[in-house]
Protein backbone atom coordinates (compact mmCIF):
# COMPACT_ATOMS: atom_id res chain seq x y z
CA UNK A 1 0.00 0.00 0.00
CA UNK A 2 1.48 3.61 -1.05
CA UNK A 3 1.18 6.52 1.31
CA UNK A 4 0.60 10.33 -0.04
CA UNK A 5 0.27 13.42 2.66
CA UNK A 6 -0.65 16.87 2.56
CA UNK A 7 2.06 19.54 1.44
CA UNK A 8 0.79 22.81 2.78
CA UNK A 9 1.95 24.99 -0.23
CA UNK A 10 1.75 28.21 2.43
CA UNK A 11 4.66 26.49 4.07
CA UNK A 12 5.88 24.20 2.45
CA UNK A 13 5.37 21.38 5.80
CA UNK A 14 4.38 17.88 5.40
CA UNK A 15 1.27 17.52 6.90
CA UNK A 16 -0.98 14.53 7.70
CA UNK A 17 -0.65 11.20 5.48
CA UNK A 18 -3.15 8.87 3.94
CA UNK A 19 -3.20 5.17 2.71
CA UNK A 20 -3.91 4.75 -1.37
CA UNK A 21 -5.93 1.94 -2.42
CA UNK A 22 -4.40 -1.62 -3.63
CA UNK A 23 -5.72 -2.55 -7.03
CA UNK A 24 -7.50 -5.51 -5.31
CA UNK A 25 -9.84 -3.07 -3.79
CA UNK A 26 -11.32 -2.58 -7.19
CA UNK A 27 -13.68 -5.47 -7.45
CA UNK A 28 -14.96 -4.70 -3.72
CA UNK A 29 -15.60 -0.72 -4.61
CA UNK A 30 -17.53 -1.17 -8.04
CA UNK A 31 -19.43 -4.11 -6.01
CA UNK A 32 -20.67 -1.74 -3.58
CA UNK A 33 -21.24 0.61 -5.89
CA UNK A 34 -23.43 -1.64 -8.23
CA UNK A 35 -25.46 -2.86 -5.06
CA UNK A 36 -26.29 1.41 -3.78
CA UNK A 37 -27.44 1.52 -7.47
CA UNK A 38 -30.01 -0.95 -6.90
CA UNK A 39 -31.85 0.74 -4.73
CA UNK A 40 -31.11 4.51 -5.22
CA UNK A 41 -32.33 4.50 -8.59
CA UNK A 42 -35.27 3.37 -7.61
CA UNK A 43 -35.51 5.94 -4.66
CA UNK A 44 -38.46 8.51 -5.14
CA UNK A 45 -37.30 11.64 -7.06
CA UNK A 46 -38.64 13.47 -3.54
CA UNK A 47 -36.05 11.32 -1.31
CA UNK A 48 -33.13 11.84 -3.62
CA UNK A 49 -34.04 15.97 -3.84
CA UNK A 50 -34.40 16.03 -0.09
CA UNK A 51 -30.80 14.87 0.22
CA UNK A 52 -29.14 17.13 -2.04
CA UNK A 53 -31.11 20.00 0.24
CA UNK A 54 -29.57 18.71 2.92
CA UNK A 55 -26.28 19.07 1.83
CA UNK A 56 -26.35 22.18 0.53
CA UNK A 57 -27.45 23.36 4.16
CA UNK A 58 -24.20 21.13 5.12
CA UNK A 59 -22.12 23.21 3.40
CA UNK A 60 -23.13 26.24 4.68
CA UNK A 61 -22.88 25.14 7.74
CA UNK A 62 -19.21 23.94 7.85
CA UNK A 63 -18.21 26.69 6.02
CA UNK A 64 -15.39 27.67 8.15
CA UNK A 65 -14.27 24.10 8.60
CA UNK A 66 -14.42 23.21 5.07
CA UNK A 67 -12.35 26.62 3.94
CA UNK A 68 -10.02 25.33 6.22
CA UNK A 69 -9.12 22.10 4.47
CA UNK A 70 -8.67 23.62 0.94
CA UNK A 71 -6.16 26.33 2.14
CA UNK A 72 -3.97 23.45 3.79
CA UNK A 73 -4.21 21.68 1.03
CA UNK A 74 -3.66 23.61 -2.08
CA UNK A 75 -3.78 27.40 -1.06
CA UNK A 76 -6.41 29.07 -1.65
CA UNK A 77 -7.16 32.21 0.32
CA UNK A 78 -9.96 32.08 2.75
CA UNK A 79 -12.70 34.52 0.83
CA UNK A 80 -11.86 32.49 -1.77
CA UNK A 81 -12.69 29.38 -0.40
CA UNK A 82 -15.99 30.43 1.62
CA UNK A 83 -17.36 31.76 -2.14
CA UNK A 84 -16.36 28.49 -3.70
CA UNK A 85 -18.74 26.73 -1.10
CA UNK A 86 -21.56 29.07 -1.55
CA UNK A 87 -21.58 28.11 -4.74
CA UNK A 88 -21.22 24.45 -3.87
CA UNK A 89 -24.41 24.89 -1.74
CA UNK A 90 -26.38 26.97 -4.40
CA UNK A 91 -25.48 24.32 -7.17
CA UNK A 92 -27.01 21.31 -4.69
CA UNK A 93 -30.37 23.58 -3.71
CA UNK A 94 -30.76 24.37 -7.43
CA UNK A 95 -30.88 21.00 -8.39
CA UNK A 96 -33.06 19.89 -5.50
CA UNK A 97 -35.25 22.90 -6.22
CA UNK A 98 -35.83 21.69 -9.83
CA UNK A 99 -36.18 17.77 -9.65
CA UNK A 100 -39.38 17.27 -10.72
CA UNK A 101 -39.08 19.86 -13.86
CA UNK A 102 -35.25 18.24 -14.79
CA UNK A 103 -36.55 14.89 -14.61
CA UNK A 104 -40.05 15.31 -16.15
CA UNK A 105 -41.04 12.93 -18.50
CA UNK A 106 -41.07 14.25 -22.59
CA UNK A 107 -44.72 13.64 -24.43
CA UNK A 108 -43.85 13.77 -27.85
CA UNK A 109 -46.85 13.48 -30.74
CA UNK A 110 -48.34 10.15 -30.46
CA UNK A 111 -47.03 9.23 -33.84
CA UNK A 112 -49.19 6.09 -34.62
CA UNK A 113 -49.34 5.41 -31.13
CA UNK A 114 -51.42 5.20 -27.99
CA UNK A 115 -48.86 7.00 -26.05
CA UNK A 116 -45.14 8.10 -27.02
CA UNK A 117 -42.68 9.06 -24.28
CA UNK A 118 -39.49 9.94 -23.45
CA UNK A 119 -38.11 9.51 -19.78
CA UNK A 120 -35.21 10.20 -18.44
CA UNK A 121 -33.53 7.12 -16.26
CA UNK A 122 -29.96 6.70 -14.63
CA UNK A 123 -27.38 4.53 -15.96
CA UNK A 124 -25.70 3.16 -13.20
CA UNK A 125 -21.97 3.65 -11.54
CA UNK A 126 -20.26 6.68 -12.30
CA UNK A 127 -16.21 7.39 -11.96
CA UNK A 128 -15.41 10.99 -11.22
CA UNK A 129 -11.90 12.24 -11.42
CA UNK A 130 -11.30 15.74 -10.20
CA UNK A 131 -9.06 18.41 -9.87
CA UNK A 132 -7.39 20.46 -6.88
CA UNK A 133 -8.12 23.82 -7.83
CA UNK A 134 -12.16 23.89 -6.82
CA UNK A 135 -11.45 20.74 -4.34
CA UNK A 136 -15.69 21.01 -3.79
CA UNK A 137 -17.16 22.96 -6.77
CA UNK A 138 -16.03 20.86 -8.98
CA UNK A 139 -17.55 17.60 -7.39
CA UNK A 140 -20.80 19.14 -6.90
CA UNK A 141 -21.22 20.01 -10.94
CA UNK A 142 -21.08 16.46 -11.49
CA UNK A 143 -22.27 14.90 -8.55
CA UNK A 144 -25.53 16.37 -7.80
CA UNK A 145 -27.29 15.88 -11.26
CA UNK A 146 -26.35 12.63 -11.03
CA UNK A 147 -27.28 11.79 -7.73
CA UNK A 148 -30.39 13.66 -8.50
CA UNK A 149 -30.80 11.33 -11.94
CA UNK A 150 -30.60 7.88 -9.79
CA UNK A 151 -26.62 7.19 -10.61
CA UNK A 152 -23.96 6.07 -8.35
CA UNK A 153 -20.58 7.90 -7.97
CA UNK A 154 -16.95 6.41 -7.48
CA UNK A 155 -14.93 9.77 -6.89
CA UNK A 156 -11.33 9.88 -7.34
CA UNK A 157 -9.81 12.94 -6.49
CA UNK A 158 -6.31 14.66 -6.95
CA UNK A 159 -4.07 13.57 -4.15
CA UNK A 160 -3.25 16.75 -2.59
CA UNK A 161 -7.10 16.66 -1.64
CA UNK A 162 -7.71 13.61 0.57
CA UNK A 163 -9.32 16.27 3.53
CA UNK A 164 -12.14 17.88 0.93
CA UNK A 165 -12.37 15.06 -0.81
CA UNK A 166 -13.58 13.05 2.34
CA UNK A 167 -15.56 15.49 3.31
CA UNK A 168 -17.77 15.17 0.01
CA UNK A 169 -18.66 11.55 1.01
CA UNK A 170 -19.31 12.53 4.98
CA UNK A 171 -21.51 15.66 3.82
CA UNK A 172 -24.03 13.84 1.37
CA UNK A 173 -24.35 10.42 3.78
CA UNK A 174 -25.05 13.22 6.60
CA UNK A 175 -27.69 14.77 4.68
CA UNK A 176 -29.03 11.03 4.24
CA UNK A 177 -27.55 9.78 1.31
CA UNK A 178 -27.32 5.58 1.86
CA UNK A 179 -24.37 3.95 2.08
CA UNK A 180 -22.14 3.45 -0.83
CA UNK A 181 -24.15 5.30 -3.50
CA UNK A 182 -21.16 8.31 -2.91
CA UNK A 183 -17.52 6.07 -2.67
CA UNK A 184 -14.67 8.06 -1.94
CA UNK A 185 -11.57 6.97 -3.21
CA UNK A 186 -7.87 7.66 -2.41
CA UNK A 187 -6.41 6.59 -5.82
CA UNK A 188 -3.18 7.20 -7.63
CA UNK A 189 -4.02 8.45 -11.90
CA UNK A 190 -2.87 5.25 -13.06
CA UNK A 191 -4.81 3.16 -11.11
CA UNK A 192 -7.98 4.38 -13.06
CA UNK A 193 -7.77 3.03 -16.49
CA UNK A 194 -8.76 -0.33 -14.95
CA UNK A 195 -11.57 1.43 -13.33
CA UNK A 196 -12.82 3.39 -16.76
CA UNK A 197 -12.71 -0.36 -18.51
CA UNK A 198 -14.80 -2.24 -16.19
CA UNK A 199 -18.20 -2.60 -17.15
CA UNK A 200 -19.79 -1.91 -14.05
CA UNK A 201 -18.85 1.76 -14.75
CA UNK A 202 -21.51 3.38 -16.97
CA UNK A 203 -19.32 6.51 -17.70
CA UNK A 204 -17.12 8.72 -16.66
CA UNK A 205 -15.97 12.60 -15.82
CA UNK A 206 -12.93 13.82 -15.52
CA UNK A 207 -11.80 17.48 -14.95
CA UNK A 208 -8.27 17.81 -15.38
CA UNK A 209 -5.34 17.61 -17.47
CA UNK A 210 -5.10 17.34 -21.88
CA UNK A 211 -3.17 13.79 -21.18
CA UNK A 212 -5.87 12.48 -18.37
CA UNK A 213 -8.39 13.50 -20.61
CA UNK A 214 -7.01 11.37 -23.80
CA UNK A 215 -6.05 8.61 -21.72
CA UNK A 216 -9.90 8.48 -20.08
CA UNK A 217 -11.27 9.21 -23.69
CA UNK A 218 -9.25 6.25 -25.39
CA UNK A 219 -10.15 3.97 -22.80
CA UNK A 220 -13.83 5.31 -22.27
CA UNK A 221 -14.57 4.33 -26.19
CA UNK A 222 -12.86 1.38 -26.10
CA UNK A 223 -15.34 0.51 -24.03
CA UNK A 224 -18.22 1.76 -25.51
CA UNK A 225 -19.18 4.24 -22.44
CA UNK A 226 -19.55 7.93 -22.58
CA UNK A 227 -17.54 10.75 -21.18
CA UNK A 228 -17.53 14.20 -20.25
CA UNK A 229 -14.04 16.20 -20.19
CA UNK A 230 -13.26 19.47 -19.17
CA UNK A 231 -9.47 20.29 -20.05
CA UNK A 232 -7.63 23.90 -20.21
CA UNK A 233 -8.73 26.71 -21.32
CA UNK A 234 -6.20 29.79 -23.27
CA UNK A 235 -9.23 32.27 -22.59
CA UNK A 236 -9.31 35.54 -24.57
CA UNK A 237 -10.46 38.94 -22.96
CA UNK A 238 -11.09 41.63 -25.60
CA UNK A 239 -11.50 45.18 -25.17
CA UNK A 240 -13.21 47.07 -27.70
CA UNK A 241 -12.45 50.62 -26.72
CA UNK A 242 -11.08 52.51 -23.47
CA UNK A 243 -14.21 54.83 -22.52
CA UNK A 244 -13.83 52.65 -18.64
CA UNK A 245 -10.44 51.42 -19.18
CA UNK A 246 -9.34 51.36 -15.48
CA UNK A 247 -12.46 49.68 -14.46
CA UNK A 248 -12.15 47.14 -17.47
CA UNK A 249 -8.34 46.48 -16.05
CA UNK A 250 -9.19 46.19 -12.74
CA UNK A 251 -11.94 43.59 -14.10
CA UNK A 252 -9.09 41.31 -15.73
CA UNK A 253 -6.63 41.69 -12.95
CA UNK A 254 -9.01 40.57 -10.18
CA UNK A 255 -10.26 37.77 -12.44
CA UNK A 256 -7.48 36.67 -14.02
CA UNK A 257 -5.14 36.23 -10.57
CA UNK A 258 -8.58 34.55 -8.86
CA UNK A 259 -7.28 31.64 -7.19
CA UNK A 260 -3.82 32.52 -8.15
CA UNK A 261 -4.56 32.04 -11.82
CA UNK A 262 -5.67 28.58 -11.47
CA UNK A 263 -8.79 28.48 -13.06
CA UNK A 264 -8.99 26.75 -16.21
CA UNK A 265 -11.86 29.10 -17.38
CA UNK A 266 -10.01 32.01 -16.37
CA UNK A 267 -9.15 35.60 -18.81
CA UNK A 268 -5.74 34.51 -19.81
CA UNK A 269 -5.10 36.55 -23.16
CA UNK A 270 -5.91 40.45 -22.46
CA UNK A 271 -6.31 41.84 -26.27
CA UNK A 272 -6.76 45.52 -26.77
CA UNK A 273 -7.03 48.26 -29.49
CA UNK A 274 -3.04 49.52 -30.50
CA UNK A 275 -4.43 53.06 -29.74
CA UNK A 276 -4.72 51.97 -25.74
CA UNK A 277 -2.29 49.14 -25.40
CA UNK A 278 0.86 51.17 -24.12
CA UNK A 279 -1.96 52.67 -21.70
CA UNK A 280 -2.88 49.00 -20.57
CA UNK A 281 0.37 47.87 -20.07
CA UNK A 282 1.55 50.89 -17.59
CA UNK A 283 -1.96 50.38 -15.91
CA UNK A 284 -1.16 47.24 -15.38
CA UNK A 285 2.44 47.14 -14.52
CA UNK A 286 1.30 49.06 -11.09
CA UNK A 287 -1.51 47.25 -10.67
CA UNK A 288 0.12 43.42 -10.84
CA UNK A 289 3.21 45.12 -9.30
CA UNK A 290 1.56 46.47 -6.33
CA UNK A 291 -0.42 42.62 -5.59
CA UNK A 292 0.33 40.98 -1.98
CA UNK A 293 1.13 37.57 -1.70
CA UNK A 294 0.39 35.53 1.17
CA UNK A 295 -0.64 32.25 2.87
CA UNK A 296 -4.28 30.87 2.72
CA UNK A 297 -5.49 32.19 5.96
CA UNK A 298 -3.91 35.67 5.41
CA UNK A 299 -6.37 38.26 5.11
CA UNK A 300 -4.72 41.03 3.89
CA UNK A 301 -2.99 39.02 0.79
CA UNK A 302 -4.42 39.31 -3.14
CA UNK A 303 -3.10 36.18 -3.57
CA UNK A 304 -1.76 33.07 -2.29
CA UNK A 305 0.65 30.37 -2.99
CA UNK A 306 0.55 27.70 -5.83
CA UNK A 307 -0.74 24.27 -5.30
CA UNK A 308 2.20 23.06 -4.61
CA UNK A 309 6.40 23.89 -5.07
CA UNK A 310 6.44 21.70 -7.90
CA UNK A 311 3.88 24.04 -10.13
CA UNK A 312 4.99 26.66 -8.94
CA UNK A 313 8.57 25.82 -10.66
CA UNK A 314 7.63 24.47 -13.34
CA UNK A 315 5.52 27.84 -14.43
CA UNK A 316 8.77 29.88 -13.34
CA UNK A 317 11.23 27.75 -15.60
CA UNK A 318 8.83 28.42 -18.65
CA UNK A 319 9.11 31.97 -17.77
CA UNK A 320 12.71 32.49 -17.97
CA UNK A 321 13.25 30.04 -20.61
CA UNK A 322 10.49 32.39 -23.10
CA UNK A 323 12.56 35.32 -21.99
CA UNK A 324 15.76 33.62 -22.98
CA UNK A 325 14.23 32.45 -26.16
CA UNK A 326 13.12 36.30 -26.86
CA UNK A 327 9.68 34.56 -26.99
CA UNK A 328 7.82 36.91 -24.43
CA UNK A 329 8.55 40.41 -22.51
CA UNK A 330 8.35 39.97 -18.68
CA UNK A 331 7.19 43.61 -17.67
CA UNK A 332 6.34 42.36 -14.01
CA UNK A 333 7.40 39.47 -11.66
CA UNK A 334 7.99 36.27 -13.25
CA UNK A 335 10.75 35.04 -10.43
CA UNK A 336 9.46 32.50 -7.27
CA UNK A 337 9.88 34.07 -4.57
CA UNK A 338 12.29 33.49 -1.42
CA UNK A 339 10.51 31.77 1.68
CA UNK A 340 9.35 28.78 2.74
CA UNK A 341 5.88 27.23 0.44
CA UNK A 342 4.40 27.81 -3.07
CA UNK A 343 5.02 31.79 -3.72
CA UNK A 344 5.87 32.97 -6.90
CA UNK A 345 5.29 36.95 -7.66
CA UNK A 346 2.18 37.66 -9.71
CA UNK A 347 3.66 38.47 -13.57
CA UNK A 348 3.16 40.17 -16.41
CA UNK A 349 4.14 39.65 -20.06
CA UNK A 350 4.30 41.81 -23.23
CA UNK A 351 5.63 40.61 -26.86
CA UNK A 352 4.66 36.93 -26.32
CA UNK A 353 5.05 34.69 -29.47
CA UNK A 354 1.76 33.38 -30.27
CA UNK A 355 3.20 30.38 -31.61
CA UNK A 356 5.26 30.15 -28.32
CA UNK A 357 5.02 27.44 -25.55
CA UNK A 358 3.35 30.38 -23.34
CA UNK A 359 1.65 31.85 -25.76
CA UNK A 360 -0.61 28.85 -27.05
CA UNK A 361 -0.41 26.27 -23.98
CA UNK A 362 -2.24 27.06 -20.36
CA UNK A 363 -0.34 28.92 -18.08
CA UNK A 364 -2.17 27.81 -14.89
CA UNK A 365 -0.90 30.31 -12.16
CA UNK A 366 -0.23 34.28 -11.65
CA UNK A 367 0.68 35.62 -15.60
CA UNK A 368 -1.01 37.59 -17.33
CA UNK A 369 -0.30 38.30 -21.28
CA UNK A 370 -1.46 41.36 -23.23
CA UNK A 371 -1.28 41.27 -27.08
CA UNK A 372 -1.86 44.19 -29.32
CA UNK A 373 -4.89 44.72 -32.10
CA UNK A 374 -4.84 47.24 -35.19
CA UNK A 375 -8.47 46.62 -35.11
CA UNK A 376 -11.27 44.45 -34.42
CA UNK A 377 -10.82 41.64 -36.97
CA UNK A 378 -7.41 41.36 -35.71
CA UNK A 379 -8.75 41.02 -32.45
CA UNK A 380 -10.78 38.33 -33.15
CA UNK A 381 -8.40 36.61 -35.37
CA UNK A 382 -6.05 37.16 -31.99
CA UNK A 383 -8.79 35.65 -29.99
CA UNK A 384 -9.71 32.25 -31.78
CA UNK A 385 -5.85 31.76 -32.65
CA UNK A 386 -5.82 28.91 -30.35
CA UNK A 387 -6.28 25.15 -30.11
CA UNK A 388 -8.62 25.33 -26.65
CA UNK A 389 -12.06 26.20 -26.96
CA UNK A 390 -13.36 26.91 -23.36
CA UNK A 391 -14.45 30.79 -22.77
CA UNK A 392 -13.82 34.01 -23.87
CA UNK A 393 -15.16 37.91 -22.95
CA UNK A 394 -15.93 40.55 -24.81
CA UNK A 395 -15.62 44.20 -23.43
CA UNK A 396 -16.99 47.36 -24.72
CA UNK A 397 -19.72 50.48 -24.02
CA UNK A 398 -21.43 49.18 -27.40
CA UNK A 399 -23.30 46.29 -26.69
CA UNK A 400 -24.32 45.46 -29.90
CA UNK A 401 -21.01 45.63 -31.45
CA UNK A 402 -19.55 44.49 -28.23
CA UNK A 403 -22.27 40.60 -29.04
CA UNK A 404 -21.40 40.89 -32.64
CA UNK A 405 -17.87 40.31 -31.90
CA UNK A 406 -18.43 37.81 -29.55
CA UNK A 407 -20.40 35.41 -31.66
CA UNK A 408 -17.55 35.23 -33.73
CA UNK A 409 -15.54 33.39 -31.17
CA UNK A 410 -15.01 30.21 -31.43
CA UNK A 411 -15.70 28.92 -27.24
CA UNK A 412 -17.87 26.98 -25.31
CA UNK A 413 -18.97 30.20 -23.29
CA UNK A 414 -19.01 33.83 -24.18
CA UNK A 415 -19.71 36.61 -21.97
CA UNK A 416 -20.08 40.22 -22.30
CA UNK A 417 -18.72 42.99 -19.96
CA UNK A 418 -18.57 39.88 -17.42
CA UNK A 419 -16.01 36.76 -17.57
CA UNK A 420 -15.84 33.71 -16.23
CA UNK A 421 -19.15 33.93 -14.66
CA UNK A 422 -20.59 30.04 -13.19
CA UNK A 423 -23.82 29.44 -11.54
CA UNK A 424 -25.97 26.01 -11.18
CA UNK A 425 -28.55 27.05 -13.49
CA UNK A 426 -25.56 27.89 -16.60
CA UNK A 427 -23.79 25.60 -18.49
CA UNK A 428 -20.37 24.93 -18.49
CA UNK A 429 -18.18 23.36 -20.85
CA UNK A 430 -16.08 24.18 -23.70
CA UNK A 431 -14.72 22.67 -27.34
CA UNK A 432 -11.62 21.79 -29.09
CA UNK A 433 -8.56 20.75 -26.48
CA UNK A 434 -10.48 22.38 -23.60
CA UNK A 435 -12.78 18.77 -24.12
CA UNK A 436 -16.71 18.20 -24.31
CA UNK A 437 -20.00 17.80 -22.77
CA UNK A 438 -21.69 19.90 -20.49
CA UNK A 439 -22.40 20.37 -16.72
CA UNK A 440 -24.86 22.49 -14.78
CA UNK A 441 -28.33 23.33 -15.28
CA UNK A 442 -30.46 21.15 -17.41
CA UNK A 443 -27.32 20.20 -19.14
CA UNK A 444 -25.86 18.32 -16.19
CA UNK A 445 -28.76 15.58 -16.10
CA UNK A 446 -28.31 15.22 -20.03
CA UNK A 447 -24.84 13.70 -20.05
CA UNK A 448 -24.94 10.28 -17.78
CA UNK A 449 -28.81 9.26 -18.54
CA UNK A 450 -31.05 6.98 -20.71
CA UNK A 451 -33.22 9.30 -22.70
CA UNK A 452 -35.44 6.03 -22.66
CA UNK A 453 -38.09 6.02 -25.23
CA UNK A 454 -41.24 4.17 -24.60
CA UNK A 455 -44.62 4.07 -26.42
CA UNK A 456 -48.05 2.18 -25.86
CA UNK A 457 -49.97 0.76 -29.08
CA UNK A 458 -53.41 -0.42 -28.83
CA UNK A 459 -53.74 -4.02 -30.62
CA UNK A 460 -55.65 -2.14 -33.45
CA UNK A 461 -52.58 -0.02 -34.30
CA UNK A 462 -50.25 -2.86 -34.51
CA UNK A 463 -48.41 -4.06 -37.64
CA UNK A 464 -46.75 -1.66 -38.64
CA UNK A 465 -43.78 -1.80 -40.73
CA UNK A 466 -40.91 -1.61 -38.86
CA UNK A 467 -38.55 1.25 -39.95
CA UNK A 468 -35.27 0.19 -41.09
């Protein structure tokens, strides 16, 4: 059995350690899993929304505690944390709030037929994989549809989670989930391709990395069983003219370092008009300049540390090595900083080579990168020059002009004079390398179900001919 433990990125201290799963646990987990399913499927759509009320009251609750956990484990600052769970608690209330309208059966035209029908029904056992950087949020998006829908969930989370992660499980079964419909797992990344292939998984989710992704997709339709991936993001932020300038650069700079840049939907490509640009780059010089940098539970910080040392060097070394290279400008920052934990000063870069390694993969941390426009087609040519697909922002005082542009972008999500906006009752999801599917809202019971068709033929209308 292999052992894992919490590295506090705001000091850099090992911290409490935790047992990984043997592969012979496999057989034991999906067992359990298959047996909840039995029964929780067949659960009244009343019983299952009652639990997911629950938890959301849960989390609300155990706020406080449950900041705690995330900041120990990857970092993030304690507003940050308590807004991620009020949207963990808003995403389980919506769905429990909507049950009977998500899961209402379809009448279509009788067509021929006494009755023709569409219902929506659970497929079984579930595998989640998740990311560290929104340790609950991004559980919730795929977990309460689906416990909602009837479907049991085997959750394997990243490592540096095991406190959150646990917490998940011990919130839902509180709020009255049964036994074993929710499964925990502490699981290593290679341990789940046997878990994607076994046939008592129905699908699978995974929120993560371009590799883990392909890996789970390969596997996934070898095995004839759907998935939902959502990957990076390279997200554009265009601003159409400077009539609010300051506030539109304040916007970015708040959104952008939001969880210390690691948010795969965040603004990560700032593109503005060449009449402005030398304006936006001295604006923002001060402003990235002037950001604090601090430990989870410091108040007074803008941001904190990386999830761990090892990110946090490996987003450095690209750094230095696209300054070497003459394939980016760093105007602010850029270096790790000297003390103990994850720190690494919040950075800015001009002149960046499109065609670069940081201009067209994910940076996921503290940079931000302004290009330059002669106009608005170059803008937008700026914009979709990219191989992701997640979400993009358009900013400007003409809101016509301002959605004209932004249909033209080729991304999952598009927002005006907002960015990276997510609530329970909007979709999220993206195209290209950022992956596919959707979660949240309506969307989030479509993915993992059995749009089951049924219709009911008096003996007069039979004998038909079949269509073939």
């Amino acid at each position: 059995m292999t052992t894992f433990a919490i590295e506090n990125p705001s000091t850099g201290k090992t911290e409490d350690s935790f047992d990984r799963i043997e592969d012979s646990a496999r057989d034991n987990i999906l067992d359990r899993s298959t047996a909840a399913y039995e029964s929780w499927h067949k659960a009244p759509i009343e019983e299952r929304a009652k639990v997911l009320a629950r938890a959301a009251d849960l989390y609300t609750e155990r706020k406080a505690e449950l900041a705690q956990h995330i900041g120990r484990e990857m970092g993030k600052l304690t507003r940050w944390a308590e807004a991620e769970i009020d949207i963990v608690a808003d995403i389980y209330r919506w769905y429990a709030e909507h049950a009977h309208e998500l899961l209402a059966d379809e009448h279509l035209p009788a067509q021929g037929a006494q009755l023709t029908v569409v219902r929506k029904e659970p497929l079984g056992p579930l595998l989640g994989i998740m990311p560290w950087n929104f340790p609950y949020y991004q559980v919730a998006r795929f977990a309460a549809p689906n416990l909602l829908l009837g479907n049991t969930i085997v959750l394997k989370h990243a490592s540096i989670c095991p406190l959150s992660s646990q917490a998940c499980q011990d919130i839902l079964e509180e709020a009255g989930l049964p036994k074993d419909v929710y499964i925990n797992i502490y699981a290593s990344g290679s341990q789940m391709d046997d878990f994607v292939a076994d046939p008592r998984i129905k699908g699978v989710s995974l929120t993560g990395s371009e590799g883990a992704g392909a890996a789970v997709a390969k596997t996934a339709g070898e095995h004839y069983k759907k998935s939902v991936l959502e990957l990076g993001g390279n997200d554009p932020f265009i601003v159409l003219d400077d009539e609010n300038l300051d506030w539109v650069l304040d916007q970015f700079a708040l959104i952008r370092m939001y969880n210390t840049g690691q948010a795969c939907n965040a603004p990560k490509r700032l593109i503005v008009q060449e009449e402005f640009y030398d304006r936006t780059v001295t604006y923002l010089e001060k402003k990235i300049g002037a950001m604090t940098v601090g430990a989870h539970d410091d108040s007074n910080a803008d941001i904190g540390p990386l999830s761990s040392i090892d990110a946090r060097d490996e987003i450095v070394e690209r750094l230095q090595k696209a300054a070497a290279n003459n394939e980016a400008t760093i105007r602010v920052g850029g270096k790790k900083i000297d003390r103990p934990g994850a720190y690494m000063q919040p950075t800015l870069l001009t002149d960046v080579d499109p065609n670069s390694d940081v201009g067209c993969n994910e940076i996921f941390g503290p940079v931000a990168i302004v290009y330059k426009a002669k106009d608005v087609d170059e803008a937008i040519a700026i914009a979709n020059n990219s191989d992701y697909g997640l979400s993009s922002s358009v900013w400007g005082t003409d809101l016509e002009a301002a959605y004209g542009v932004a249909q033209q972008l080729n991304d999952g999500m598009t927002f005006v004079n907002e960015a990276s906006v997510t609530a329970a009752g909007l979709p999220f999801g993206g195209v290209n390398r950022s992956g596919y599917g959707r979660e949240l809202a309506r969307w989030g019971v479509g993915e993992f179900v059995n749009e089951h068709l049924y219709r009911v033929s008096g003996q007069q209308d039979a004998g038909q001919s079949p269509a073939l």
